[in-house]
N, C-alpha and C. Protein backbone atom coordinates (compact mmCIF):
# COMPACT_ATOMS: atom_id res chain seq x y z
N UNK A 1 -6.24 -12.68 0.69
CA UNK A 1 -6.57 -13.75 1.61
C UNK A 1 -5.47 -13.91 2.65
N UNK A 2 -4.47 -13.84 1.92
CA UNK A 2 -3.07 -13.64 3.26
C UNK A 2 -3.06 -12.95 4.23
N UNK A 3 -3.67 -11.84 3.89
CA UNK A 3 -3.53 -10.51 4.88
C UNK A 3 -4.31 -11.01 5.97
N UNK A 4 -5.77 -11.35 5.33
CA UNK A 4 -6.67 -11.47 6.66
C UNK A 4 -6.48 -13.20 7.40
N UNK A 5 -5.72 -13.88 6.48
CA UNK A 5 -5.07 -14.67 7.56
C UNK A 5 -4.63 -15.04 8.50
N UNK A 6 -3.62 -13.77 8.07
CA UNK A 6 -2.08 -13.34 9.37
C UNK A 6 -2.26 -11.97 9.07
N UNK A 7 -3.05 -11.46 9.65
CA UNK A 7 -3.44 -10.13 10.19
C UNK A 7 -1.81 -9.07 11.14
N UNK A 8 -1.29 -9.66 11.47
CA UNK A 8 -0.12 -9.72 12.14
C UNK A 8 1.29 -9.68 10.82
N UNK A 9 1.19 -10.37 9.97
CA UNK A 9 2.37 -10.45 9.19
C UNK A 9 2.74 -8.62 8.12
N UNK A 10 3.69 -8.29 8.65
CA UNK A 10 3.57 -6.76 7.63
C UNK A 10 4.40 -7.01 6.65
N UNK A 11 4.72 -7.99 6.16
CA UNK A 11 5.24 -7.96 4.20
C UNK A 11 3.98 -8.88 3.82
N UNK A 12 2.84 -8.81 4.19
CA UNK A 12 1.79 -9.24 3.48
C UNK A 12 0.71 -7.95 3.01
N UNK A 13 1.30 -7.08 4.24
CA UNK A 13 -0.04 -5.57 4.06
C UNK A 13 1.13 -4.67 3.09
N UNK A 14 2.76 -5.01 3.08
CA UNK A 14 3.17 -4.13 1.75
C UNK A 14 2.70 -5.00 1.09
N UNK A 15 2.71 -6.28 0.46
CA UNK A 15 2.36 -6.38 -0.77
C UNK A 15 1.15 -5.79 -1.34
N UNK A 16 0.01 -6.41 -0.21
CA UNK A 16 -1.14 -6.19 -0.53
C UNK A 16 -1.07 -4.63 -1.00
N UNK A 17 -0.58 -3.36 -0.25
CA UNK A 17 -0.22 -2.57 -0.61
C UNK A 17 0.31 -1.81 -2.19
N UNK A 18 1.37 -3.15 -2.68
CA UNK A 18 1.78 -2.57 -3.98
C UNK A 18 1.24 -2.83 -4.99
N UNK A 19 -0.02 -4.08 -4.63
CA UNK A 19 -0.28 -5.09 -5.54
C UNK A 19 -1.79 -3.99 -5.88
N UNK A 20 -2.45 -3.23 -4.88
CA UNK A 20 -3.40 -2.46 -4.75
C UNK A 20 -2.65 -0.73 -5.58
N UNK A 21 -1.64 -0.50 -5.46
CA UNK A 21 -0.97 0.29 -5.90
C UNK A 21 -0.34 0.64 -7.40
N UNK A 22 -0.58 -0.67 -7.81
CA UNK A 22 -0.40 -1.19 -9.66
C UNK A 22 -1.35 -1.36 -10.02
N UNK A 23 -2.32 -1.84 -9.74
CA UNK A 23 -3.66 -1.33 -9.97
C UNK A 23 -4.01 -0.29 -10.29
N UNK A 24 -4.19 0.38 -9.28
CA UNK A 24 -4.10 2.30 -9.62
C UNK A 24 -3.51 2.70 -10.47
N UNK A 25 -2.23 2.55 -10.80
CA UNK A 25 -1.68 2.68 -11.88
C UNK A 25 -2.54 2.51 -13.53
N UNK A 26 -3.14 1.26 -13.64
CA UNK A 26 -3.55 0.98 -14.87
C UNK A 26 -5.12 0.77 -15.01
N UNK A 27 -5.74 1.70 -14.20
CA UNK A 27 -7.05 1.69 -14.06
C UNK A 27 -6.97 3.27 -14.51
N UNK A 28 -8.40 3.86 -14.95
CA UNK A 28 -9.04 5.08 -14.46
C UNK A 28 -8.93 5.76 -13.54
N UNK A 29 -8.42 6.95 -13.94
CA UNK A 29 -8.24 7.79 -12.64
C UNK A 29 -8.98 8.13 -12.08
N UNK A 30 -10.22 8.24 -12.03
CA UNK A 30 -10.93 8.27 -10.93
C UNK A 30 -11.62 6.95 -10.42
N UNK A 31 -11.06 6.11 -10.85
CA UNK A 31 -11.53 4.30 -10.45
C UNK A 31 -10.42 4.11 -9.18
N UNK A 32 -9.06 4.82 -9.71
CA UNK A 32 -7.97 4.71 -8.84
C UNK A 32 -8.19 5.41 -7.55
N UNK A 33 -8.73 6.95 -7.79
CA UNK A 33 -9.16 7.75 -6.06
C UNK A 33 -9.82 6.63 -5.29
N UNK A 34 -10.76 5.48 -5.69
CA UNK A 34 -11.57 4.78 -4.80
C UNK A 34 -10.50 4.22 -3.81
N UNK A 35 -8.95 3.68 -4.64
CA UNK A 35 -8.00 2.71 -4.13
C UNK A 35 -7.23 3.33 -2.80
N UNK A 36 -6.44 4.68 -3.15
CA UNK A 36 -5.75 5.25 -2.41
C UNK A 36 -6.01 5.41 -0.59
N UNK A 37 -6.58 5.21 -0.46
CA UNK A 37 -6.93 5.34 0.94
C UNK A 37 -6.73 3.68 1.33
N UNK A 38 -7.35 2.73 0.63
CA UNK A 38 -6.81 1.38 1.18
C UNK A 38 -5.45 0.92 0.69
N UNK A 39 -4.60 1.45 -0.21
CA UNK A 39 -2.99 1.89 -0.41
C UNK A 39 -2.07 2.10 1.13
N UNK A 40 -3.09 3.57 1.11
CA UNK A 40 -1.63 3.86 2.21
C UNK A 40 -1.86 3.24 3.56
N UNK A 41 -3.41 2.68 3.74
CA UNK A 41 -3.66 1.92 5.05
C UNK A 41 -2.42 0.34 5.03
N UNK A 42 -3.03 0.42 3.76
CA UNK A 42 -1.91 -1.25 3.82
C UNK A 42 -0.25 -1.12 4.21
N UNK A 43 0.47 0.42 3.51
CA UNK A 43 1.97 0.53 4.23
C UNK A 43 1.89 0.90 5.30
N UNK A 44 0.97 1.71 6.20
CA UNK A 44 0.85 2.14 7.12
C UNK A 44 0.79 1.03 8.18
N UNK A 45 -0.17 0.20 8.02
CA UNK A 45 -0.05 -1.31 8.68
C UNK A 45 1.07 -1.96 8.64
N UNK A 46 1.59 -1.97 7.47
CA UNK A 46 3.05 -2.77 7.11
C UNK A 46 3.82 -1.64 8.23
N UNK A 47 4.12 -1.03 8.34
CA UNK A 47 5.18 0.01 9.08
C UNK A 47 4.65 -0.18 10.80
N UNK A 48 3.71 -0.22 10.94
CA UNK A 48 3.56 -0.45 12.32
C UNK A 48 3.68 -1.81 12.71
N UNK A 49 2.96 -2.73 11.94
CA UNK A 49 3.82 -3.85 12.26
C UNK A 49 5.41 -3.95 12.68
N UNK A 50 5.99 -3.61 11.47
CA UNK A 50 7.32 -3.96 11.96
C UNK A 50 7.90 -2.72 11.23
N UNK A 51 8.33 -1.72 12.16
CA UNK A 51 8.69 -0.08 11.89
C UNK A 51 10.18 -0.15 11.59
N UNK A 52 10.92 -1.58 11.35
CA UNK A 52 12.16 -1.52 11.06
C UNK A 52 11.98 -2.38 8.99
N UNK A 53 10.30 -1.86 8.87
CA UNK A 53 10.25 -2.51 7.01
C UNK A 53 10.90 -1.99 5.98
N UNK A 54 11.71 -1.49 5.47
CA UNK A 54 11.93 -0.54 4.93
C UNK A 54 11.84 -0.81 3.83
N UNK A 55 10.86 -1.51 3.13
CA UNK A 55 10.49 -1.60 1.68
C UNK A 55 9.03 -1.19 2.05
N UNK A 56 8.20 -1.26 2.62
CA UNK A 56 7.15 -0.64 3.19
C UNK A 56 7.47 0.73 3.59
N UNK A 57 8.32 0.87 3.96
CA UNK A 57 8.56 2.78 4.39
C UNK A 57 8.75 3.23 2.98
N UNK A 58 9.75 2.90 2.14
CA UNK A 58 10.26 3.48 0.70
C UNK A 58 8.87 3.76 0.14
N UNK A 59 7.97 2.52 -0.08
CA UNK A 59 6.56 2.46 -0.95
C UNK A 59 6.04 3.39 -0.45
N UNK A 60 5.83 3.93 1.03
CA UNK A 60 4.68 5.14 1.12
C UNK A 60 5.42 6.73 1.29
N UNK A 61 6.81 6.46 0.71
CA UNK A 61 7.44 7.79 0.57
C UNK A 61 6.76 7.72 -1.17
N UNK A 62 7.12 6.78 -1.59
CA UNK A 62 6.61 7.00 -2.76
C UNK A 62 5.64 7.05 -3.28
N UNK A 63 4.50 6.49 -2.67
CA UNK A 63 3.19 6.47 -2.86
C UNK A 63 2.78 8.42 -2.30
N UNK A 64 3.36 8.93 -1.77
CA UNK A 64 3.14 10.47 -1.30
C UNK A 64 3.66 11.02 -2.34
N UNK A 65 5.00 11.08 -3.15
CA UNK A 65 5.49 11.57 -4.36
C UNK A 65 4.67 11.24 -5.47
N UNK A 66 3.93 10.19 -5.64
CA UNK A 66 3.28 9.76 -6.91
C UNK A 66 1.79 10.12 -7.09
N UNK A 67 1.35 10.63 -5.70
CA UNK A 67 0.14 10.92 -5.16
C UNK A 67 -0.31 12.08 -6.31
N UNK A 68 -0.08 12.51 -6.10
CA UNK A 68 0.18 14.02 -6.92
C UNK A 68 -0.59 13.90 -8.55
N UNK A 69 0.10 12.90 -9.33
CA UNK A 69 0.07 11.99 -10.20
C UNK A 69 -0.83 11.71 -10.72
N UNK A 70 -1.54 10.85 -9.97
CA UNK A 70 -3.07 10.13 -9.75
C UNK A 70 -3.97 11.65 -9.94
């Protein structure tokens, strides 16, 4: 609900991001492929928002290392 609030705020699209990202984690792996694409949209948003996030940059270095994983 935050996100589409303040559409504008980017430590709301990482969270939404990690919070969508732990999920994946403890779901079905193929319940989780549905997630990944609205994952990396959410750091990707977070990073263009504000390209100086760097807890949003770390998450989608890591979300690319963990990718693999899934």
């Amino acid at each position: 609900k935050l996100k589409k609030s303040e559409p504008t705020n980017a430590n709301y699209h990482y969270k939404f991001g990690g919070a969508l990202g732990m999920k994946a984690k403890s779901i079905n792996k193929f319940k989780a492929l549905s997630l990944l694409d609205d994952i990396e949209n959410a750091f990707l948003t977070a990073i263009k928002l504000d390209t100086k996030h760097i807890d949003a940059r770390w998450a989608l270095v890591m979300y690319y290392i963990e990718l693999p994983a899934i």
